[in-house]
Protein backbone atom coordinates (compact mmCIF):
# COMPACT_ATOMS: atom_id res chain seq x y z
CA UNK A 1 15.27 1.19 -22.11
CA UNK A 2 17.65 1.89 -19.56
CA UNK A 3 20.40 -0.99 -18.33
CA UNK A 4 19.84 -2.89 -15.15
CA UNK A 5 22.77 -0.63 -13.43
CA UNK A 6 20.73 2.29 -14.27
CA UNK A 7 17.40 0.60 -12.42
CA UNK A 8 19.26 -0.19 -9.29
CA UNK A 9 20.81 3.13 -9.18
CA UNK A 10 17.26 4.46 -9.44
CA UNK A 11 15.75 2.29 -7.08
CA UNK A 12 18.37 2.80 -3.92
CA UNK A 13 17.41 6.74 -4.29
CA UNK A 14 14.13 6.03 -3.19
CA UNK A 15 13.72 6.64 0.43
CA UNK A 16 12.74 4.03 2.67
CA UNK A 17 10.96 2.63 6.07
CA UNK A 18 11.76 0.05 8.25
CA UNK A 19 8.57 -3.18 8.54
CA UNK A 20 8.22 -4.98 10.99
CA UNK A 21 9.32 -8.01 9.22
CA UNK A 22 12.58 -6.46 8.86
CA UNK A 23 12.71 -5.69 5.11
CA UNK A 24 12.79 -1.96 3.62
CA UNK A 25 9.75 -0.61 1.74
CA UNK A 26 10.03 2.75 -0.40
CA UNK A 27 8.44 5.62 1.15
CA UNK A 28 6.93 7.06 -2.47
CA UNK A 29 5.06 4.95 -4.24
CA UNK A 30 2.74 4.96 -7.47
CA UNK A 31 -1.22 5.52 -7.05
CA UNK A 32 -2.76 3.24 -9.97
CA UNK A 33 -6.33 5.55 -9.45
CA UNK A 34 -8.10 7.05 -12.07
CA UNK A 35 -4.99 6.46 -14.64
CA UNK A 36 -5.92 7.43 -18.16
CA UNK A 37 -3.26 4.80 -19.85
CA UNK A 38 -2.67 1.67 -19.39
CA UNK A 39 -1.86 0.46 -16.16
CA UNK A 40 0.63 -1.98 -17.74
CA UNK A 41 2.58 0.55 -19.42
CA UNK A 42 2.65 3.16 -16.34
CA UNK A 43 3.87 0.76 -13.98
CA UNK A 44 6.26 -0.62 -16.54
CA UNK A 45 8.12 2.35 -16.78
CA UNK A 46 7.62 3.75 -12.77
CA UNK A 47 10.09 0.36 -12.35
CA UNK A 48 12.11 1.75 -15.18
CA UNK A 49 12.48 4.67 -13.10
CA UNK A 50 13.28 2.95 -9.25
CA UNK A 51 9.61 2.43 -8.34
CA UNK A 52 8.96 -0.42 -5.96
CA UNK A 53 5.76 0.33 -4.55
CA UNK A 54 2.44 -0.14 -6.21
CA UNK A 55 -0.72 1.29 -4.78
CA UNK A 56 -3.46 -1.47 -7.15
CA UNK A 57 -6.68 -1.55 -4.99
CA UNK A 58 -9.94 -3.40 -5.72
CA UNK A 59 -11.73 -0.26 -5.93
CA UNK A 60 -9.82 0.73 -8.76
CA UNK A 61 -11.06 -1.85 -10.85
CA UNK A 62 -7.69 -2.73 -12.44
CA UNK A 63 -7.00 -6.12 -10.64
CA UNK A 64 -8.74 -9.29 -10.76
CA UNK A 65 -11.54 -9.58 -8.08
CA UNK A 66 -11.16 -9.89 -4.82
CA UNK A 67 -14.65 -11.72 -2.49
CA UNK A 68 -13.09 -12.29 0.67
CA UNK A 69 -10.76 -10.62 2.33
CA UNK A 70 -9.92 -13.26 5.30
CA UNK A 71 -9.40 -16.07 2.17
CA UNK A 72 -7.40 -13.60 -0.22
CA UNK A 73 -4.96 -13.05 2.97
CA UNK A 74 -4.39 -16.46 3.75
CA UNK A 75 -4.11 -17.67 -0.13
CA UNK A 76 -1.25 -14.54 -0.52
CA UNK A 77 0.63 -15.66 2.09
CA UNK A 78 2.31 -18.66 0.64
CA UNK A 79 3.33 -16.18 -2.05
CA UNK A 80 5.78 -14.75 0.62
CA UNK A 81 7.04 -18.16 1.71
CA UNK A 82 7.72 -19.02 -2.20
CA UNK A 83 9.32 -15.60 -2.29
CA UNK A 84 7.22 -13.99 -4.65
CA UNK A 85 6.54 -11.04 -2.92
CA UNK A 86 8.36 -9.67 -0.17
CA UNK A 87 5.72 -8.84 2.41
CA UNK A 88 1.85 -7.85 2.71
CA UNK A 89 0.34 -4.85 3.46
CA UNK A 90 -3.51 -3.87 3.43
CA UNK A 91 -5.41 -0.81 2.16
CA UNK A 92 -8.38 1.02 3.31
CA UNK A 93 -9.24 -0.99 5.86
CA UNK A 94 -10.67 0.08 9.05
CA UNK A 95 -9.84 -1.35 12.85
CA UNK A 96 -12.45 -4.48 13.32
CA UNK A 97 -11.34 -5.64 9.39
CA UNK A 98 -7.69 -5.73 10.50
CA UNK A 99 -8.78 -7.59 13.58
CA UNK A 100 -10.28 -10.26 11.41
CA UNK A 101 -7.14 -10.39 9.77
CA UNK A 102 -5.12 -10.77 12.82
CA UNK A 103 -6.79 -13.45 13.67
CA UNK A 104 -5.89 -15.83 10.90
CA UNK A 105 -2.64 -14.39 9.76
CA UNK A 106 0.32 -16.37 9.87
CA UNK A 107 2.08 -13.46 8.57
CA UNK A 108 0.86 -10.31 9.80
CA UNK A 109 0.25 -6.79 7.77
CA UNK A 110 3.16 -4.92 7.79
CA UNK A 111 1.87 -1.56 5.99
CA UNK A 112 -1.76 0.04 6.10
CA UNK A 113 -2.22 2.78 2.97
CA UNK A 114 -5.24 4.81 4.54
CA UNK A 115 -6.59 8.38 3.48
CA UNK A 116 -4.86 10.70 5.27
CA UNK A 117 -5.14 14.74 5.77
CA UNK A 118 -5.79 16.89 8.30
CA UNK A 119 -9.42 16.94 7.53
CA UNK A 120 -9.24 13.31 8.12
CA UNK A 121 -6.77 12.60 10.94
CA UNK A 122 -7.13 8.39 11.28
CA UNK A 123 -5.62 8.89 14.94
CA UNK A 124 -7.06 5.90 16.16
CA UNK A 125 -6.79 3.76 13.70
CA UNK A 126 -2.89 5.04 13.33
CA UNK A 127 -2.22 4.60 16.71
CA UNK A 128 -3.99 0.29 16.56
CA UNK A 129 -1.65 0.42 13.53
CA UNK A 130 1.49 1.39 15.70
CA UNK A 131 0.59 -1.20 18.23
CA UNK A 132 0.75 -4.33 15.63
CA UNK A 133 3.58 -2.71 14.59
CA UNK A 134 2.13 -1.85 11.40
CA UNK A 135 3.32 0.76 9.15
CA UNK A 136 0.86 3.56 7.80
CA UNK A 137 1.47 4.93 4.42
CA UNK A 138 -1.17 8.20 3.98
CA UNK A 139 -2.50 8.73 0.16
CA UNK A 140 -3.99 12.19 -0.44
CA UNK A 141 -1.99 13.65 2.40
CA UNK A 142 -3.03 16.68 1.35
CA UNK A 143 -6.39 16.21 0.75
CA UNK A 144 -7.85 14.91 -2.52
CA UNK A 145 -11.04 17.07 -4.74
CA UNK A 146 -12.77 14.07 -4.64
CA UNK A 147 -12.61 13.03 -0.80
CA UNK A 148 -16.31 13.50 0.87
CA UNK A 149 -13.76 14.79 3.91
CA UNK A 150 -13.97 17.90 2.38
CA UNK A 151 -13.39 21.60 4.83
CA UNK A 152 -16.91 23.10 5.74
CA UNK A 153 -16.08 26.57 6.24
CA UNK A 154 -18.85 27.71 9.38
């Protein structure tokens, strides 16, 4: 186990973005998809190693269950006030379900994680991001074998 002068060390290496909110958020973080261990154990040791960002969606069926959205936001945002977490982000979520979040948010998204490539550009929904001042964090930015935005050749 490495000291806690070590993990700070490793975690001010990590390169970072400016939120809206004003607070830093690492630029690399750790996809928790299709992991073969146990989730506990991988993101134990990616904060052993200066991780501080922690892709964990729904779909991945390694969280508790989430029903609705619009409720889950508003419940999570006391956990900022009681400085639990730092900020909020969303994930996979497309214009008119931000909107609904908008709407009820007393604390707005800071950071959208979206598939990303060139086969799948997310212009639009990049550029409503940049307008609420959100910021967008691409997964698969190179593409991913199992994306159905897969190159047709013609």
């Amino acid at each position: 186990m490495t000291t806690k002068n070590t993990l700070l060390k490793n975690a001010k290496t990590v390169p970072t973005i400016l939120l809206s909110n004003t607070l830093l958020m690492s630029m690399i973080g750790l996809g928790t998809w299709r992991l073969n261990r146990n989730p506990t154990d991988v993101i134990y040791h990616a904060i052993d190693v200066g991780y501080r960002h922690f892709d964990c969606a729904h779909i991945y069926r390694n969280e508790a269950e989430i029903v609705d959205y619009v409720d889950t936001w508003k419940a999570m945002e006391p956990l900022v006030d009681e400085g639990l977490c730092r900020t909020l982000g969303l994930s996979n979520f497309n214009i008119q379900q931000i909107g609904r979040i908008l709407k009820v948010a007393r604390i707005p998204p800071s950071n959208l994680q979206i598939e990303c490539h060139p086969y799948l550009n997310q212009t639009d929904l990049m550029e409503f991001c940049k307008s609420y001042n959100m910021v967008v964090t691409a997964y698969s930015p190179l593409g991913s074998p199992s994306s159905p935005y897969k190159y047709h050749e013609t």
